[in-house]
N, C-alpha and C. Protein backbone atom coordinates (compact mmCIF):
# COMPACT_ATOMS: atom_id res chain seq x y z
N UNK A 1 24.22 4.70 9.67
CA UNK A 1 22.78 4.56 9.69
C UNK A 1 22.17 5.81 9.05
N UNK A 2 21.19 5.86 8.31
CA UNK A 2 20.33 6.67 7.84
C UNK A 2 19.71 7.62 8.20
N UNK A 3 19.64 8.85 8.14
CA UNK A 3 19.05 9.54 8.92
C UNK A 3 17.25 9.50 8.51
N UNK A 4 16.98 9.08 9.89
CA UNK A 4 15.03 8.82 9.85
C UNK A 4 14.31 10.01 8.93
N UNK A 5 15.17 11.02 9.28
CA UNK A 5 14.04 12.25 8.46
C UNK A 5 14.45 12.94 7.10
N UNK A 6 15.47 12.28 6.51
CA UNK A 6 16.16 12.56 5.28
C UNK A 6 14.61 11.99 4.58
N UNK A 7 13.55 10.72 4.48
CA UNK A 7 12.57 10.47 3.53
C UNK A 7 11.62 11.53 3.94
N UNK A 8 11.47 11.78 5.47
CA UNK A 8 10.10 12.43 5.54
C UNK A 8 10.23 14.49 4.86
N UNK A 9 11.48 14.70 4.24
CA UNK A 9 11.67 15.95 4.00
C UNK A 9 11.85 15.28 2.71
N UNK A 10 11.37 14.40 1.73
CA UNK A 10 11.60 14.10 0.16
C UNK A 10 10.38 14.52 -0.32
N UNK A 11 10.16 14.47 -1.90
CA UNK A 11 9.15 14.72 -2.29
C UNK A 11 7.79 13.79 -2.27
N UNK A 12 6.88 14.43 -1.83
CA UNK A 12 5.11 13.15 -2.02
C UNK A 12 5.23 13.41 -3.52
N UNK A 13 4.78 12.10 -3.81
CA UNK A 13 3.86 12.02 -5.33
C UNK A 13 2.51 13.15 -5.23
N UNK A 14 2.34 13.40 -6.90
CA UNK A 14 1.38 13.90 -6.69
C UNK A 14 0.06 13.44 -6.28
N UNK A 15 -0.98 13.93 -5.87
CA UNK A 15 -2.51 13.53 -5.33
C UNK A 15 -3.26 13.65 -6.84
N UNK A 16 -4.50 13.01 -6.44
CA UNK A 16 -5.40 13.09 -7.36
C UNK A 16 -6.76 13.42 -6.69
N UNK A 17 -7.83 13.85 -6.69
CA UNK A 17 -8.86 14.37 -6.11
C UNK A 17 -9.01 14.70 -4.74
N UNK A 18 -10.02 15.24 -4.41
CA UNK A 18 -10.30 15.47 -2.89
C UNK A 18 -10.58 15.09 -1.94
N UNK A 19 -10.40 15.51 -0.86
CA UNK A 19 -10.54 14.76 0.64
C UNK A 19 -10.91 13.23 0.75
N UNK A 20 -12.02 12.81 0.67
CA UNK A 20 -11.78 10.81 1.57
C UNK A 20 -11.49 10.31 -0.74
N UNK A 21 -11.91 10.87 -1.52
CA UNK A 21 -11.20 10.26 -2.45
C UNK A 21 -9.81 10.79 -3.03
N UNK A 22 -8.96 11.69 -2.42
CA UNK A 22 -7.57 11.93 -2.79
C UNK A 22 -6.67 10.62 -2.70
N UNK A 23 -6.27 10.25 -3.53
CA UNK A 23 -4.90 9.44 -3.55
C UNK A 23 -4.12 9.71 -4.73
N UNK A 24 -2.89 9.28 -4.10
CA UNK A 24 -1.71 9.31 -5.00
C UNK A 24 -1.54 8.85 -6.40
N UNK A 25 -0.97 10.07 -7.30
CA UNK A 25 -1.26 9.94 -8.96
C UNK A 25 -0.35 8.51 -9.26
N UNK A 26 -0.64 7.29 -10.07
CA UNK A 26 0.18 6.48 -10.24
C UNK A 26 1.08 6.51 -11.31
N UNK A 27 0.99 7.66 -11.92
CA UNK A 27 1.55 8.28 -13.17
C UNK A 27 3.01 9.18 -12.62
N UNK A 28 3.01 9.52 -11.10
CA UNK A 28 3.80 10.61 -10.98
C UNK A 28 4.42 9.62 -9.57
N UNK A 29 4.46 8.18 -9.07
CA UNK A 29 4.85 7.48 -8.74
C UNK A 29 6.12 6.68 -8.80
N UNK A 30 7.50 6.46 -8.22
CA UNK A 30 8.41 5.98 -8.49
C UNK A 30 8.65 4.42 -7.71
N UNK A 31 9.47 3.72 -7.78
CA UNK A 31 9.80 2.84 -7.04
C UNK A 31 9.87 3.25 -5.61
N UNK A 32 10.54 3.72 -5.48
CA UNK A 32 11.02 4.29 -3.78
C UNK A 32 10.24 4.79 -3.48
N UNK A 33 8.87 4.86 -3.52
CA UNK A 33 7.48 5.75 -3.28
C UNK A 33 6.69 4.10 -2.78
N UNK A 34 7.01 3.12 -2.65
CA UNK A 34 6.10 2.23 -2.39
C UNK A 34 6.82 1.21 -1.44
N UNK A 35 6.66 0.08 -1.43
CA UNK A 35 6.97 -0.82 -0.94
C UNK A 35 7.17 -2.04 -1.70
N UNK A 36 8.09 -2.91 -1.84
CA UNK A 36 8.37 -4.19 -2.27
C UNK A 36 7.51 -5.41 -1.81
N UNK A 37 6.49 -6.19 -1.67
CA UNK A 37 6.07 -7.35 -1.24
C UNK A 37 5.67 -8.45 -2.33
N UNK A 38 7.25 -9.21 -2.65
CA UNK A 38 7.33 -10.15 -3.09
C UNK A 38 6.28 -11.14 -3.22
N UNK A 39 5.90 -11.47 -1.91
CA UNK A 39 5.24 -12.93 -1.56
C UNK A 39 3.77 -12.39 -1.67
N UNK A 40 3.24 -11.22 -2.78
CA UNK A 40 2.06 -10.60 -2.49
C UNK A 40 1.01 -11.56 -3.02
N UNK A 41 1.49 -12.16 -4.00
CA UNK A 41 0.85 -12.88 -5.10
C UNK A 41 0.42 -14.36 -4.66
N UNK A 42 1.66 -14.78 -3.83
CA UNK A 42 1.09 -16.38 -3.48
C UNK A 42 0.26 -15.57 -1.73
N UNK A 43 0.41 -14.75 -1.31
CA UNK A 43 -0.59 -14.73 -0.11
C UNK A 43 -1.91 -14.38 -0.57
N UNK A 44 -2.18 -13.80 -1.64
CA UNK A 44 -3.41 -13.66 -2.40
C UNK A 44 -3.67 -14.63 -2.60
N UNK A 45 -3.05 -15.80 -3.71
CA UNK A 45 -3.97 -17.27 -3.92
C UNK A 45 -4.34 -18.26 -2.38
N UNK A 46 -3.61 -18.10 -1.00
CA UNK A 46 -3.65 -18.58 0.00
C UNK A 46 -4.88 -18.20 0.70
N UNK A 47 -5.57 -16.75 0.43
CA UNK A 47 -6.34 -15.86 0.96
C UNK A 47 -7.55 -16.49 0.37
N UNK A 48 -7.33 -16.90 -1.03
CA UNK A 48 -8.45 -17.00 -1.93
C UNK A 48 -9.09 -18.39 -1.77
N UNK A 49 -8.04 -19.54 -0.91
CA UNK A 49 -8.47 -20.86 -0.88
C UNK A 49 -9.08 -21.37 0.37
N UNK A 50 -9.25 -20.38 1.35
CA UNK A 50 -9.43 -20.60 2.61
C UNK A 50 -10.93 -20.42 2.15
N UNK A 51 -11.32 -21.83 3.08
CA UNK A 51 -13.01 -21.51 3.05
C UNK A 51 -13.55 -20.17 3.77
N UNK A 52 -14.83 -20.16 3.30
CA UNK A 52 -15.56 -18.63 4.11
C UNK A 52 -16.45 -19.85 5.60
N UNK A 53 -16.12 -18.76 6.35
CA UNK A 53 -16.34 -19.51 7.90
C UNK A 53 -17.64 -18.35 8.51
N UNK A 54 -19.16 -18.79 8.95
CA UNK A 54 -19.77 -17.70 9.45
C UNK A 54 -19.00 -16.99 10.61
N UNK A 55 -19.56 -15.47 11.11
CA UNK A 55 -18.76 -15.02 11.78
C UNK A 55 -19.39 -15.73 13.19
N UNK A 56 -18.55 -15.59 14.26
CA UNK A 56 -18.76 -15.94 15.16
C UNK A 56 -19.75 -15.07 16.38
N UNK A 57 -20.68 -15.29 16.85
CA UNK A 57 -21.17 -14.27 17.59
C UNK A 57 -20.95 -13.86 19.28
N UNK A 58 -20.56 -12.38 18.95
CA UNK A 58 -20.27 -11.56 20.21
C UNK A 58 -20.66 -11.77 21.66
């Protein structure tokens, strides 16, 4: 088994600007820096076909 803290001692990608707009450069980004979600694409068109429902009140 893997040791849990072998990723959290790897390198971060680099950042891009400051505080609530800093995020990660997508230029300095690798595979193993993200996550795989295959099925991203058909849960997006599934998301997109559902009618809009008013919200319900509190």
């Amino acid at each position: 088994m893997a040791d849990p803290l072998d990723k959290a001692t790897s390198k971060a990608p680099a950042t891009l600007g400051e505080g609530c707009l800093s995020r990660y450069d997508p230029d300095d980004m690798s595979p193993e820096d993200g996550t795989e979600f295959p099925g991203a694409a058909e849960l997006w068109e599934q998301l997109q076909q559902e009618p809009d429902s008013p919200p319900k009140p509190a």
